[in-house]
Protein backbone atom coordinates (compact mmCIF):
# COMPACT_ATOMS: atom_id res chain seq x y z
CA UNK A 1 -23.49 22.62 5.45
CA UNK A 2 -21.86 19.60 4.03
CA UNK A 3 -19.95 17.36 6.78
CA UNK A 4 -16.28 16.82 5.59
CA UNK A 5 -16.38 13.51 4.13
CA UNK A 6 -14.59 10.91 6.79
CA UNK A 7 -12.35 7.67 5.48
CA UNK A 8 -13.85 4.64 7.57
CA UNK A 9 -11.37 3.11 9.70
CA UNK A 10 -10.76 0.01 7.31
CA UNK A 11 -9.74 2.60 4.56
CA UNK A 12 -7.31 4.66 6.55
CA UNK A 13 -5.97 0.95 7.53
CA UNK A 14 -5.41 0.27 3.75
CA UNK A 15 -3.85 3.39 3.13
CA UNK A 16 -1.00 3.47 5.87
CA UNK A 17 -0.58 -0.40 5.01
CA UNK A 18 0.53 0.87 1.61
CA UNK A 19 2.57 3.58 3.43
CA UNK A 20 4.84 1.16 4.69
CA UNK A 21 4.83 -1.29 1.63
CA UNK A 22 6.30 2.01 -0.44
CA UNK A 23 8.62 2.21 2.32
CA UNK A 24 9.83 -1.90 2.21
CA UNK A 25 9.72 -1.09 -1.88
CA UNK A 26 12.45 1.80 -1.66
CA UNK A 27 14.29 -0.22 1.09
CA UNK A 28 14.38 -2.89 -1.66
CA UNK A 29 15.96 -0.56 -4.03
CA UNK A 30 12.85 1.04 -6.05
CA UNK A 31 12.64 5.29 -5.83
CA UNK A 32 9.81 6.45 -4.01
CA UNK A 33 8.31 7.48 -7.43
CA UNK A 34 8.56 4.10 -8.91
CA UNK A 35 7.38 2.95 -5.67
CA UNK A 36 4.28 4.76 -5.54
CA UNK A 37 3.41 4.40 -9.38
CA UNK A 38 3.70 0.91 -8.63
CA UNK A 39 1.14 0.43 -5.93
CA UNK A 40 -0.86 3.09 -7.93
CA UNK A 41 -1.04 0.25 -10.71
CA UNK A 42 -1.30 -2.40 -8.95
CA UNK A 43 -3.72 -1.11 -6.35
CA UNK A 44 -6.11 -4.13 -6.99
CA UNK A 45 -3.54 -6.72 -6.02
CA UNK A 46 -1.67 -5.10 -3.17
CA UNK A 47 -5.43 -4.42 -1.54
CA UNK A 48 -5.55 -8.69 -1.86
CA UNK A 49 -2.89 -8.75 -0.01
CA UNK A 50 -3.77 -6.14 2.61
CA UNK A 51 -7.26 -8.40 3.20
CA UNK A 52 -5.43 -12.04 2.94
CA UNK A 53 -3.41 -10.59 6.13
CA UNK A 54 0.33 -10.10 4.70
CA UNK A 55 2.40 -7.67 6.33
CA UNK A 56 3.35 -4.70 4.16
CA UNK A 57 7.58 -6.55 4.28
CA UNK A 58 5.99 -9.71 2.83
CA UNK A 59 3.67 -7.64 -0.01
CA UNK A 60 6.42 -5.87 -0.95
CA UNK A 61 9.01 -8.87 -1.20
CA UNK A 62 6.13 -10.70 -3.09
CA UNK A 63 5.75 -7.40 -5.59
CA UNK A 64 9.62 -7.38 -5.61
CA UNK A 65 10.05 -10.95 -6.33
């Protein structure tokens, strides 16, 4: 029986980091579609900024700039 494949803690990190940049993104007057396709394409970047330590308000004024 297969065990359930877990996200390591670093990952789920990433992921609700992005959470709340799609939130700052909307707040900054994107929809939560544009929002999402635009962390979708510019996943490489915004994970840059997850690891050089910006909060998801400063990624998102930086991808909103």
């Amino acid at each position: 029986m297969a065990k359930k494949e877990e996200l390591d803690p670093e990952t789920l990190a990433l992921i609700h980091w992005c959470i709340e940049v799609e939130g700052f993104l909307v707040a900054g007057g994107a929809t939560q579609a544009q929002a999402q396709e635009h962390i979708e394409e510019q996943v490489e970047w915004f994970t840059d900024q997850f690891y050089d330590g910006l909060t998801p308000e400063e990624a998102a004024k930086e991808a909103l700039a």
